[in-house]
N, C-alpha and C. Protein backbone atom coordinates (compact mmCIF):
# COMPACT_ATOMS: atom_id res chain seq x y z
N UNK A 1 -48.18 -10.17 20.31
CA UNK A 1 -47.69 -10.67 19.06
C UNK A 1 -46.53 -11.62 19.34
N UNK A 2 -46.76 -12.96 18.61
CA UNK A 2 -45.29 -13.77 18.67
C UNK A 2 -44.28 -13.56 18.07
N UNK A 3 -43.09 -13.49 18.95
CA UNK A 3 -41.63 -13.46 18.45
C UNK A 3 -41.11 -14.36 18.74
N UNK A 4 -40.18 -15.17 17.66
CA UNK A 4 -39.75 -16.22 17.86
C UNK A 4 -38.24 -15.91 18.53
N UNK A 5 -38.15 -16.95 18.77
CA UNK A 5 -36.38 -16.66 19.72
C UNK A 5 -35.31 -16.37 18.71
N UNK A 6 -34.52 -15.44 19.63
CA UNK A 6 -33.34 -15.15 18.89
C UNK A 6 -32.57 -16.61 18.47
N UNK A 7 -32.22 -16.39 17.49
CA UNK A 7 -31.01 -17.54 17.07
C UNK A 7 -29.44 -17.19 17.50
N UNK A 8 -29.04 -18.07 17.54
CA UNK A 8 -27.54 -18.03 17.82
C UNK A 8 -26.81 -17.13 17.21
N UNK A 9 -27.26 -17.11 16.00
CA UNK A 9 -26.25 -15.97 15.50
C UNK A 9 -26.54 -14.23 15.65
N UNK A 10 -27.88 -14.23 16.07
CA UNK A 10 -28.34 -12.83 16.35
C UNK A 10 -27.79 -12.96 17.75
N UNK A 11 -27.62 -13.89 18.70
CA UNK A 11 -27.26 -13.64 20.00
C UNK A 11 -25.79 -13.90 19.81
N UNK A 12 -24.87 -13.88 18.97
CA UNK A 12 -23.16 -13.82 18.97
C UNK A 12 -23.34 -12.73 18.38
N UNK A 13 -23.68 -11.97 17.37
CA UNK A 13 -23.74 -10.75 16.92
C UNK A 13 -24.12 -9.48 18.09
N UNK A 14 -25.28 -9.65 18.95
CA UNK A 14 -25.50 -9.14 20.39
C UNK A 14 -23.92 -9.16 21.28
N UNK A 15 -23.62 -9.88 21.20
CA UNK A 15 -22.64 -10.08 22.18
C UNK A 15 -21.06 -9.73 21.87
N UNK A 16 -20.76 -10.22 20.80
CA UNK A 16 -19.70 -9.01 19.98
C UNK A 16 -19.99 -7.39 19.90
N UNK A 17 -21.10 -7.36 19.73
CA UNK A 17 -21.49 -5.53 20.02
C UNK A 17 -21.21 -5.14 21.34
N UNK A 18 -21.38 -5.70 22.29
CA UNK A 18 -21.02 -5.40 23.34
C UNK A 18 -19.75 -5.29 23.78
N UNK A 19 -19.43 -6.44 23.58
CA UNK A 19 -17.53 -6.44 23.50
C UNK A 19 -16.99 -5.74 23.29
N UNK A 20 -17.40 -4.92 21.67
CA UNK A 20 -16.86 -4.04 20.54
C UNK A 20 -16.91 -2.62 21.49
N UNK A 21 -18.38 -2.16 21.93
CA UNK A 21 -18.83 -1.41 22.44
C UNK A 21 -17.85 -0.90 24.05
N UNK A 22 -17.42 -2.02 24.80
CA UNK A 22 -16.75 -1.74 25.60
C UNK A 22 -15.83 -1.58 25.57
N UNK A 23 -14.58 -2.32 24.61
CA UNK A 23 -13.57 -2.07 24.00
C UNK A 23 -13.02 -0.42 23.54
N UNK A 24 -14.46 0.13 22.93
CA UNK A 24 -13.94 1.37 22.45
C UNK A 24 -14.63 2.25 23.45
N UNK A 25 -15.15 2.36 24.12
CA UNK A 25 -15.21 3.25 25.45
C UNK A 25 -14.60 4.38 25.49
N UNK A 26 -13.06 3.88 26.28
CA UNK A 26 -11.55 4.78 26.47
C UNK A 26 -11.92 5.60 24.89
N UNK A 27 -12.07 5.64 24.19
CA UNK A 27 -11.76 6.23 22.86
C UNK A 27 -12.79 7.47 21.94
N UNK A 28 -13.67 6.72 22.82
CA UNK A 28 -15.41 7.50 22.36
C UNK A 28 -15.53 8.97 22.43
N UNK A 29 -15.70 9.43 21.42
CA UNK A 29 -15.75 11.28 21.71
C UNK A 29 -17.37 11.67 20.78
N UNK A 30 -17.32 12.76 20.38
CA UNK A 30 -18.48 13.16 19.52
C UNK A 30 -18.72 12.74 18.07
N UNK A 31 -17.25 11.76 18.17
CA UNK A 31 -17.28 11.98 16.12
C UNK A 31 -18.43 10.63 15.98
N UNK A 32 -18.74 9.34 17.23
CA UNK A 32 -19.42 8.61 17.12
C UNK A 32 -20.69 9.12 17.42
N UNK A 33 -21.51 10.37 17.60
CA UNK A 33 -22.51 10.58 17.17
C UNK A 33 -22.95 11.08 15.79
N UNK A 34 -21.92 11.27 14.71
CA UNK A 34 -21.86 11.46 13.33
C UNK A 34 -22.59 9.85 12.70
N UNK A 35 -22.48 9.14 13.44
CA UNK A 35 -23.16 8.16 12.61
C UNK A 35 -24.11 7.29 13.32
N UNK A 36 -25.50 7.06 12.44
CA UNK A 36 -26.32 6.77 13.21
C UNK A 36 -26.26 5.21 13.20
N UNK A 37 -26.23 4.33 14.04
CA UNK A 37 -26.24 2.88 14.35
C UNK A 37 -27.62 2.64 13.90
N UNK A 38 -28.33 3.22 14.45
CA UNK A 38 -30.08 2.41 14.58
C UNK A 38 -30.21 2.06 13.15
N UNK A 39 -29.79 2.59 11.82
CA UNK A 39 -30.24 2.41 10.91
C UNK A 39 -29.35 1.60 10.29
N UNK A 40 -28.49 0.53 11.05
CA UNK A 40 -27.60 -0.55 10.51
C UNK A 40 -27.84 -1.60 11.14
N UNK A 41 -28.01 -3.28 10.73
CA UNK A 41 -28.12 -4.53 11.02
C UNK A 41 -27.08 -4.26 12.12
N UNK A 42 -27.11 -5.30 13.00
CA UNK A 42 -26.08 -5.18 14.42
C UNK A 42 -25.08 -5.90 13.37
N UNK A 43 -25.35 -6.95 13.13
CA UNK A 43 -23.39 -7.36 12.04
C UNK A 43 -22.89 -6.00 11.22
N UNK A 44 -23.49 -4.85 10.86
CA UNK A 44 -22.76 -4.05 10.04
C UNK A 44 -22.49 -3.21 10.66
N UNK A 45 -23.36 -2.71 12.46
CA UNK A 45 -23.15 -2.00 13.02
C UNK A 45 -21.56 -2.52 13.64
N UNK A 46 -21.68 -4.13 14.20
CA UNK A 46 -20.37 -4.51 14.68
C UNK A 46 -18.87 -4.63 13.42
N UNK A 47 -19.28 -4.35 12.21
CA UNK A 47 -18.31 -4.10 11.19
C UNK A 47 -17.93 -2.40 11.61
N UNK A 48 -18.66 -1.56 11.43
CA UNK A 48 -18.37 -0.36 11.57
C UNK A 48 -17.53 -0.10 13.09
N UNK A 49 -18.03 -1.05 14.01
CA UNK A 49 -17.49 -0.77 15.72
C UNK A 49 -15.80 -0.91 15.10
N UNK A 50 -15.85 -2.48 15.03
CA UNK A 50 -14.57 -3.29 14.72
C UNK A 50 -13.66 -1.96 14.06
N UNK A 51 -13.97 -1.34 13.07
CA UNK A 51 -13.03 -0.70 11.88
C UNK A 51 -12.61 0.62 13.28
N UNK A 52 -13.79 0.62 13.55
CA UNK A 52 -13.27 2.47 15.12
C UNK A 52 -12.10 1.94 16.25
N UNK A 53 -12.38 0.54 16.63
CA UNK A 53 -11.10 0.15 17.29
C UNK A 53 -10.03 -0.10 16.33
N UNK A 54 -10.20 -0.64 15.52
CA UNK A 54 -8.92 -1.04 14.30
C UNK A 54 -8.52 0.00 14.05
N UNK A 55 -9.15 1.51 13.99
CA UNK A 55 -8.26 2.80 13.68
C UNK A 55 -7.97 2.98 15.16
N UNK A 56 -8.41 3.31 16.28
CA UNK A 56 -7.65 3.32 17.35
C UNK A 56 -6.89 2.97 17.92
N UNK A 57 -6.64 1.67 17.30
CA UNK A 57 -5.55 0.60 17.59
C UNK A 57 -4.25 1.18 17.44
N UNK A 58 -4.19 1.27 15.67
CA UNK A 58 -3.36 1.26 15.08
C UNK A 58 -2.29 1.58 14.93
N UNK A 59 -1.39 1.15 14.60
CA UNK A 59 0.19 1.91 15.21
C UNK A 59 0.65 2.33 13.86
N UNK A 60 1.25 3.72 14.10
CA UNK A 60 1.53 4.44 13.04
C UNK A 60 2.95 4.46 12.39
N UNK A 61 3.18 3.73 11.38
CA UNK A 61 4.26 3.72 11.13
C UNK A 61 4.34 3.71 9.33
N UNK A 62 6.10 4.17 9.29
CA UNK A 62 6.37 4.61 7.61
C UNK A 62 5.90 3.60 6.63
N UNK A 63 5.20 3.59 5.64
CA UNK A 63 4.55 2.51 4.72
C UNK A 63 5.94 1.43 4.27
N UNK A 64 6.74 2.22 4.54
CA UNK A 64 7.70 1.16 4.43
C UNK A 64 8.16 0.13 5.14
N UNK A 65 7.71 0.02 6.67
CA UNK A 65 7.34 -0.77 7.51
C UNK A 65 6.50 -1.91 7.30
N UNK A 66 5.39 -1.46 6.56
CA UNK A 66 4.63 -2.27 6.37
C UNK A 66 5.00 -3.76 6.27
N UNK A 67 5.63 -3.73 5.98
CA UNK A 67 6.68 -5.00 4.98
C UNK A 67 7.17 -5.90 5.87
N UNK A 68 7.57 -7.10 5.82
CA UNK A 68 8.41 -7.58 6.34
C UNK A 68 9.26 -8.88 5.50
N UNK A 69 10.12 -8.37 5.27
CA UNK A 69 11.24 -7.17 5.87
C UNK A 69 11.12 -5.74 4.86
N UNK A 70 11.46 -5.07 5.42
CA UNK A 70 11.20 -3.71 4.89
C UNK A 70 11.11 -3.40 3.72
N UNK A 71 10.05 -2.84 3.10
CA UNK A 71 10.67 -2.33 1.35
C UNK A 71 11.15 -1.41 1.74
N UNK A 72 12.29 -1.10 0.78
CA UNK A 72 13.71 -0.25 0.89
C UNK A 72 13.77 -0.29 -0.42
N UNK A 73 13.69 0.74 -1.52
CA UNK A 73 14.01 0.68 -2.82
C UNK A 73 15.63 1.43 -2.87
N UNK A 74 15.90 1.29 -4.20
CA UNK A 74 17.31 1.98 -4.44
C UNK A 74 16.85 2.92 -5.04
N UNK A 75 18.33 3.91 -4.27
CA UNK A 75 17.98 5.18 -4.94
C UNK A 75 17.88 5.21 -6.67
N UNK A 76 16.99 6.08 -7.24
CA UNK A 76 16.45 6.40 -8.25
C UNK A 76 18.16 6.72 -9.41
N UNK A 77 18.76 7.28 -8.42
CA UNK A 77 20.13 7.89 -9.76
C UNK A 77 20.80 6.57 -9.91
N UNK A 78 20.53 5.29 -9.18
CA UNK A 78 21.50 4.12 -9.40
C UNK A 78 20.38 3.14 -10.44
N UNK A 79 20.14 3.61 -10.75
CA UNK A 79 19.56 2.53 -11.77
C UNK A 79 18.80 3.10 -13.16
N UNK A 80 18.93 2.19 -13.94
CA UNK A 80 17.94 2.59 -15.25
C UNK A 80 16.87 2.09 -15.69
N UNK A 81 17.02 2.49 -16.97
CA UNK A 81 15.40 2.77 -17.27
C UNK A 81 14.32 1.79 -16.98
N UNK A 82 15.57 0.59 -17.74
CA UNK A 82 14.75 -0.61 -17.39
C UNK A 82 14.89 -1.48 -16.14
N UNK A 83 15.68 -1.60 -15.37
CA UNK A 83 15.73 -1.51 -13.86
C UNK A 83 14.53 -0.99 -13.19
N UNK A 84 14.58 0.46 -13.30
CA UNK A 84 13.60 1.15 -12.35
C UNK A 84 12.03 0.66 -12.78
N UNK A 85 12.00 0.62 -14.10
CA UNK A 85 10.72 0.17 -14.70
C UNK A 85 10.17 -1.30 -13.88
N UNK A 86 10.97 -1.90 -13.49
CA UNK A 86 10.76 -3.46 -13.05
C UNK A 86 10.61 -2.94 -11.85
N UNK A 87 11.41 -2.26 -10.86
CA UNK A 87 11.41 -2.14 -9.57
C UNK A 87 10.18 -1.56 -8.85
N UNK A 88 9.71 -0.38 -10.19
CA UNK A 88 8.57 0.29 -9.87
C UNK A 88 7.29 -0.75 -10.17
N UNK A 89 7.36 -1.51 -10.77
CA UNK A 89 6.14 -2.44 -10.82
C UNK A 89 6.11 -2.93 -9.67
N UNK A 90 7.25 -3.75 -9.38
CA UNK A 90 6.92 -4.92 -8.02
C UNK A 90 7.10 -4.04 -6.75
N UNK A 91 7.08 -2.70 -6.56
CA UNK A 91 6.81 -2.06 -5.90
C UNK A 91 5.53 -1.72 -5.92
N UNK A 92 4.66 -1.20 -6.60
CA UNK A 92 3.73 -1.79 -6.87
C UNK A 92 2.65 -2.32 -6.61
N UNK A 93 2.81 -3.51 -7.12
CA UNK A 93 2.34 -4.95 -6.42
C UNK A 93 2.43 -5.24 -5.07
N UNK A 94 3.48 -5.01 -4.64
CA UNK A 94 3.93 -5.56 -3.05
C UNK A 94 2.34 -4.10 -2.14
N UNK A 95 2.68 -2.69 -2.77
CA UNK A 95 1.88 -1.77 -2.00
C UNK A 95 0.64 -2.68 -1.98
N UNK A 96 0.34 -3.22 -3.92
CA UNK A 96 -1.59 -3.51 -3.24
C UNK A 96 -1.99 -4.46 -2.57
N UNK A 97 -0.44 -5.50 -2.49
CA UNK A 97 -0.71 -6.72 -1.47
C UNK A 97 -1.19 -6.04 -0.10
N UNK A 98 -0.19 -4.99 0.46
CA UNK A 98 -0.93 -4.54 1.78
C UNK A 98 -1.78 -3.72 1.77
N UNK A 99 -2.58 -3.57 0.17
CA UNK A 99 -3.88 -2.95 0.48
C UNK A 99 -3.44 -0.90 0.43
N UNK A 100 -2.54 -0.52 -0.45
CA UNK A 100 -2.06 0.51 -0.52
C UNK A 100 -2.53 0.50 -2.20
N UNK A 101 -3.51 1.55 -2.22
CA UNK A 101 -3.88 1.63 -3.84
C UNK A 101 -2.91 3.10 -4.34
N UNK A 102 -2.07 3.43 -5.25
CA UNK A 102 -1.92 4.55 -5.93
C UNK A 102 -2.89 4.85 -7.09
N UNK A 103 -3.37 6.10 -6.88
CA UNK A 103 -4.14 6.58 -7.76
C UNK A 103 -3.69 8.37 -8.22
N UNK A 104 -4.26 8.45 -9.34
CA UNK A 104 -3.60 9.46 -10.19
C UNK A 104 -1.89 9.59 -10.46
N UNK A 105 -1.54 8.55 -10.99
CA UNK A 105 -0.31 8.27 -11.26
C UNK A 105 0.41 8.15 -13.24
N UNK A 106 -1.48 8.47 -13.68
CA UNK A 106 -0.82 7.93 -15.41
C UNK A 106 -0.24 10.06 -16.18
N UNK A 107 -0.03 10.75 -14.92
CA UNK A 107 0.43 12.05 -15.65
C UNK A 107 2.04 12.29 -15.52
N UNK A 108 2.67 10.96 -14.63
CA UNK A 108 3.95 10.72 -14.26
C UNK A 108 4.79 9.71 -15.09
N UNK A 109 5.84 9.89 -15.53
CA UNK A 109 6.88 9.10 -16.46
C UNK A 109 6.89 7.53 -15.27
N UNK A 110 7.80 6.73 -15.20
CA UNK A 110 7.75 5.92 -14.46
C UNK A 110 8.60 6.39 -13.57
N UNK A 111 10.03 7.15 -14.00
CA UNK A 111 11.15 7.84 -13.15
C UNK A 111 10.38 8.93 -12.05
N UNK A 112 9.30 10.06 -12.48
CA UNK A 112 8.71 10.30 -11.51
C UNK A 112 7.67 9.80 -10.76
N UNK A 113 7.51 8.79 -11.00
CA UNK A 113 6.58 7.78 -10.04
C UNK A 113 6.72 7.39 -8.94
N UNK A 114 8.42 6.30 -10.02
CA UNK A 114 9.31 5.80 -8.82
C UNK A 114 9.98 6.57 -7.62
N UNK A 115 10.24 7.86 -8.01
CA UNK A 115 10.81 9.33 -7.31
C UNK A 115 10.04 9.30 -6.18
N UNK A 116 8.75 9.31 -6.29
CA UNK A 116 7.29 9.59 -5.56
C UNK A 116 7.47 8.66 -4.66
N UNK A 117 7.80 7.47 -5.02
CA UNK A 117 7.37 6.19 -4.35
C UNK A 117 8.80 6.35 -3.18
N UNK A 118 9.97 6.36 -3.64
CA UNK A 118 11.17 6.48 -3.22
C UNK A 118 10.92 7.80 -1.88
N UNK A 119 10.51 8.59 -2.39
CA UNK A 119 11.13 9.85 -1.07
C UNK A 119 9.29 10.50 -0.29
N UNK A 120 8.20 9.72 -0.91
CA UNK A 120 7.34 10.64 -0.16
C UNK A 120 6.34 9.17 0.37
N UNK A 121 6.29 8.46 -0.38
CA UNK A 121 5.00 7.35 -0.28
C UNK A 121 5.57 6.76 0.94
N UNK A 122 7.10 5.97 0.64
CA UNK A 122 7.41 4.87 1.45
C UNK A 122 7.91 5.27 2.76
N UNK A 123 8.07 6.96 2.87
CA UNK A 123 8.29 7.51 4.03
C UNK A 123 7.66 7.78 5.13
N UNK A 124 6.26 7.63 4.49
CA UNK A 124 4.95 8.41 5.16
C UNK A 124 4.71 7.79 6.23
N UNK A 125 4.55 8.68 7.24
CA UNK A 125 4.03 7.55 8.26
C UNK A 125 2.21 7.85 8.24
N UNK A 126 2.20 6.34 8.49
CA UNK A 126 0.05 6.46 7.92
C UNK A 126 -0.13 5.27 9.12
N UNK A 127 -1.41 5.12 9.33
CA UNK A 127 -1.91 4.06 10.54
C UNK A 127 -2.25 2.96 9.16
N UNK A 128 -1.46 2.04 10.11
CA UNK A 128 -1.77 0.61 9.74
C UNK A 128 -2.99 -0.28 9.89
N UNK A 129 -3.99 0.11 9.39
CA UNK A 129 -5.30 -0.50 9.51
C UNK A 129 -5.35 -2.10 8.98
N UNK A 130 -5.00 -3.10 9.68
CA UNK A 130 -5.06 -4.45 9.12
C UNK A 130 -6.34 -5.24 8.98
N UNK A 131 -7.28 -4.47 8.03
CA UNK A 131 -8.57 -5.43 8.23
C UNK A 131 -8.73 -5.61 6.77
N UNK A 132 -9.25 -6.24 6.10
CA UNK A 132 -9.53 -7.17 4.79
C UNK A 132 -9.91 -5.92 4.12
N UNK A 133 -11.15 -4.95 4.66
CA UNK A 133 -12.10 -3.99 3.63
C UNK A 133 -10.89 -2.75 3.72
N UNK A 134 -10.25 -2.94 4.11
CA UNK A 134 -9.61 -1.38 4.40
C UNK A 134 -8.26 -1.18 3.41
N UNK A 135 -8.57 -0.40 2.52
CA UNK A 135 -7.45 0.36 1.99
C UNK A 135 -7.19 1.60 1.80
N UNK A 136 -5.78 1.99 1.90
CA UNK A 136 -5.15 3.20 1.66
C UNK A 136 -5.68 3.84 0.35
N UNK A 137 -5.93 4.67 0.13
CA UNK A 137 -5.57 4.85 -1.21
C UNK A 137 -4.89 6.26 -1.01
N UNK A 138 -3.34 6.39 -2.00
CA UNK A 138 -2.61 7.34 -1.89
C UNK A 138 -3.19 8.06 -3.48
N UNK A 139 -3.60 9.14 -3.53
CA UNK A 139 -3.35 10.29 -4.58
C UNK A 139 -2.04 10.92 -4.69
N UNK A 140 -1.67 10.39 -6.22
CA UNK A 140 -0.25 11.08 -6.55
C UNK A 140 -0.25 12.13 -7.14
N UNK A 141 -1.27 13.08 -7.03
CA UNK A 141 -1.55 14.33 -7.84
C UNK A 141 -2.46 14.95 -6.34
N UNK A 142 -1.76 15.77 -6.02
CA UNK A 142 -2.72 16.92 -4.91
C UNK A 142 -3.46 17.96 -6.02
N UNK A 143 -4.97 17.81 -6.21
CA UNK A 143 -5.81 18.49 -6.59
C UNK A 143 -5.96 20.03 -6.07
N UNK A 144 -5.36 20.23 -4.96
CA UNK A 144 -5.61 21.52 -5.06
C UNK A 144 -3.82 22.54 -5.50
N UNK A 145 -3.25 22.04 -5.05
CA UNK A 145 -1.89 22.22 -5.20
C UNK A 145 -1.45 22.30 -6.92
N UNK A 146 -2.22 21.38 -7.75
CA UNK A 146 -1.88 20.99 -9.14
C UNK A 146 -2.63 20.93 -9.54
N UNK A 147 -4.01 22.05 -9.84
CA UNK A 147 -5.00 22.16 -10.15
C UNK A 147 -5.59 21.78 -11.77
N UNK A 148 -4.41 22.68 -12.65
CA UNK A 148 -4.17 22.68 -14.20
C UNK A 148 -4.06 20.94 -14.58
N UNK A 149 -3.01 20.03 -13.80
CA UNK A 149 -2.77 18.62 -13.92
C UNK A 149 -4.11 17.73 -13.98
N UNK A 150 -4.98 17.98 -12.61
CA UNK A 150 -6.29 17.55 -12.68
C UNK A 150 -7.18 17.79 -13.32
N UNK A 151 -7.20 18.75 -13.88
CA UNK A 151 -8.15 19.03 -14.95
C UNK A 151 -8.14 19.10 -16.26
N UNK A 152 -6.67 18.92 -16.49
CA UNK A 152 -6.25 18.45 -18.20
C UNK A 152 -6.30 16.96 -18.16
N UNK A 153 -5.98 16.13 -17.33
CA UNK A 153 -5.65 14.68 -17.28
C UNK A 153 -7.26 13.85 -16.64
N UNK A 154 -7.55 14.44 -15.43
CA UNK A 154 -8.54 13.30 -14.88
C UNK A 154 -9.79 13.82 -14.75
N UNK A 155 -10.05 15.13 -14.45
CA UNK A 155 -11.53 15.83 -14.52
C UNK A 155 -12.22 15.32 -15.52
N UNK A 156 -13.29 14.94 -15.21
CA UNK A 156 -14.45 14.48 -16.37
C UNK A 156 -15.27 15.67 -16.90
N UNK A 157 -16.07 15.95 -17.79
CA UNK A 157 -16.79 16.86 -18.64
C UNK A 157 -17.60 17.73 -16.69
N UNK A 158 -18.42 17.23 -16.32
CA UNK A 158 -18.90 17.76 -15.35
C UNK A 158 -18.17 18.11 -13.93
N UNK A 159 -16.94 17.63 -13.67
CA UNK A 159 -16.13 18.39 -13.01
C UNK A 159 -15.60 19.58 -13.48
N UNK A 160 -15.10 19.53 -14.95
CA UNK A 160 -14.40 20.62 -15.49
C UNK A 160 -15.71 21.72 -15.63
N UNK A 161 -16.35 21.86 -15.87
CA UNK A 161 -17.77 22.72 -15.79
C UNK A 161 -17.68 23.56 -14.41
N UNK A 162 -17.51 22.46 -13.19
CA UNK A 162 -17.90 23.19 -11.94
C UNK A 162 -17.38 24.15 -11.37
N UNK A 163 -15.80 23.43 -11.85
CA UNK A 163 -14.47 24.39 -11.55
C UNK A 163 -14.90 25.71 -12.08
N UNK A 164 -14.80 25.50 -13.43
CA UNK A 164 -15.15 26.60 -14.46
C UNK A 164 -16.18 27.88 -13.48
N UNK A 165 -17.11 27.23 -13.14
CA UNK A 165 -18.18 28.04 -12.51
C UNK A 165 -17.45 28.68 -11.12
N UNK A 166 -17.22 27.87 -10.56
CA UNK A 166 -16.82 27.82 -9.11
C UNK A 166 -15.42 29.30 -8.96
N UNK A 167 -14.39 28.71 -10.17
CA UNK A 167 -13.43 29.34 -10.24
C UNK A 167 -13.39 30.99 -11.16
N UNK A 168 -13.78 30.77 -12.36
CA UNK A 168 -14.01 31.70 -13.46
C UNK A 168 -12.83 31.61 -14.41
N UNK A 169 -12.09 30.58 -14.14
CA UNK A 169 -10.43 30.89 -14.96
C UNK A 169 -10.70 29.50 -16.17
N UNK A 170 -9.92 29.91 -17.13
CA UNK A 170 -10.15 29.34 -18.50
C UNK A 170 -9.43 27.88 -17.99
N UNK A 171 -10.12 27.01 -18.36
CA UNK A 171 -9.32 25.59 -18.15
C UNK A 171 -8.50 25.16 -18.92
N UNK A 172 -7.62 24.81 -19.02
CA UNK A 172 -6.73 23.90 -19.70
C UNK A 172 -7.33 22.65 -20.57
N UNK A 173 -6.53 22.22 -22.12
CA UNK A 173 -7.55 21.54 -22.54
C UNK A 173 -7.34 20.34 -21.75
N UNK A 174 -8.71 19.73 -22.11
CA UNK A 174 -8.48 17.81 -22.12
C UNK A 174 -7.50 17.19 -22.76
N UNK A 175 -6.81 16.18 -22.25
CA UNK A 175 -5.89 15.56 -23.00
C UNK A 175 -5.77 14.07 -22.65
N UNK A 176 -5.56 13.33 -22.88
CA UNK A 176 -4.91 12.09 -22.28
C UNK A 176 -4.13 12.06 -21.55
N UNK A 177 -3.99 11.22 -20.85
CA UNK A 177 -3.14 11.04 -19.97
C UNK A 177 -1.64 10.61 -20.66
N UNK A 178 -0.34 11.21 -20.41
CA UNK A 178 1.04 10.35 -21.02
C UNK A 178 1.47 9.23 -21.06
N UNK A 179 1.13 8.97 -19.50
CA UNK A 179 1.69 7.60 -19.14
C UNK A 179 0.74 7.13 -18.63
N UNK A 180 0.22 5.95 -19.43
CA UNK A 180 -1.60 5.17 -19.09
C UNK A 180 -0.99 4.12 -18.46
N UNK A 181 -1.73 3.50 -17.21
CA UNK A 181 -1.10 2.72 -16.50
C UNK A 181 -2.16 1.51 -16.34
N UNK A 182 -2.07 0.12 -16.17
CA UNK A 182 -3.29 -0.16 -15.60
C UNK A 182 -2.65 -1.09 -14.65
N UNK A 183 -3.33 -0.01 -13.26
CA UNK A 183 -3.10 -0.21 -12.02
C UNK A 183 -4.01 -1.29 -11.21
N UNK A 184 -3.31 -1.50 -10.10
CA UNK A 184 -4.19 -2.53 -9.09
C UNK A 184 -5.28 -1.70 -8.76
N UNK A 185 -6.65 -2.07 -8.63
CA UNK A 185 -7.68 -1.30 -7.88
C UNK A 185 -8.16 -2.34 -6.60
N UNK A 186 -9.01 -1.26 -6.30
CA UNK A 186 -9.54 -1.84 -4.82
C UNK A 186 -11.05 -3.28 -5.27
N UNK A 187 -10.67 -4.33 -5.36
CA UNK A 187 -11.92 -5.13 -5.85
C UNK A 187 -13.14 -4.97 -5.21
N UNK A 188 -14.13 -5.12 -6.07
CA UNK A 188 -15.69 -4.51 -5.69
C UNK A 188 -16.58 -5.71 -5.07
């Protein structure tokens, strides 16, 4: 049967896999048999390589690093309402510029947001993954820790059911959320 010749770009795609492939070597353990290659185009297989060195790479440092020059907010007791309200926006903004999404944040006033952002977010040390598809996303509500919060505010009809089942304890009602926010998301 005839096969026509590879094209150039199937043979730079070949050849970046290889690269990719040798590159992460030193690094290779069992968790890369969790995913099967054969059933990915070699460009998505060499997307998936790329992202295993880009986390191996990565140097781990406080999200507040991220920055240059550092975000450094002021402490929370030196400022007001409407201060912090501004500060916490373009704080913000600056996170989803580097690709840092906050999510579950509309059950928090803005003062405990900013609190959040101030002593736990911008402290954290997290790996700096610098690739276009890759974002953080921080949860400002620990679901298991604040169980009652998640399930009055963000559980949908069929989560709250499962719990129900799963757990046996009376749920808390539905409510809205206090503070509705509309946040940066991750574009599709």
């Amino acid at each position: 049967m005839y096969q026509p010749p590879p094209n150039s770009n199937d043979i730079d795609h070949l050849l970046l896999n290889a690269r990719l492939r040798d590159e992460l070597e030193p690094f290779l353990d069992e968790s890369i048999d969790l995913v099967n290659v054969s059933h990915m185009s070699t460009p998505k297989e060499n997307e998936f390589l790329a992202s295993m060195l880009a986390w191996e790479r990565a140097p781990v440092l406080p999200i507040s690093q991220w920055f240059n020059p550092e975000l450094i907010l002021p402490h929370p007791d030196m400022l007001n309402d409407v201060q912090l309200h501004r500060l916490l926006w373009e704080a913000i903004n600056q996170l989803y510029e580097e690709r840092v999404i906050l999510e579950f944040t509309d059950h928090l006033s803005d003062r405990d947001l900013y609190c959040l952002l101030y002593r736990d977010i911008l402290t954290s040390p997290e790996k700096r993954i610098n690739l276009p598809k890759n974002y953080l996303h921080w949860h400002c509500l620990d679901i298991n820790e604040e169980p009652d919060t998640w399930l009055r505010y963000y559980a949908n009809h069929a989560e709250r059911q499962q719990w129900q089942e799963d757990y046996g304890v009376p749920l808390p009602d539905a409510e809205p959320t206090p503070y509705p926010r509309l946040m940066p998301r991750r574009p599709h």
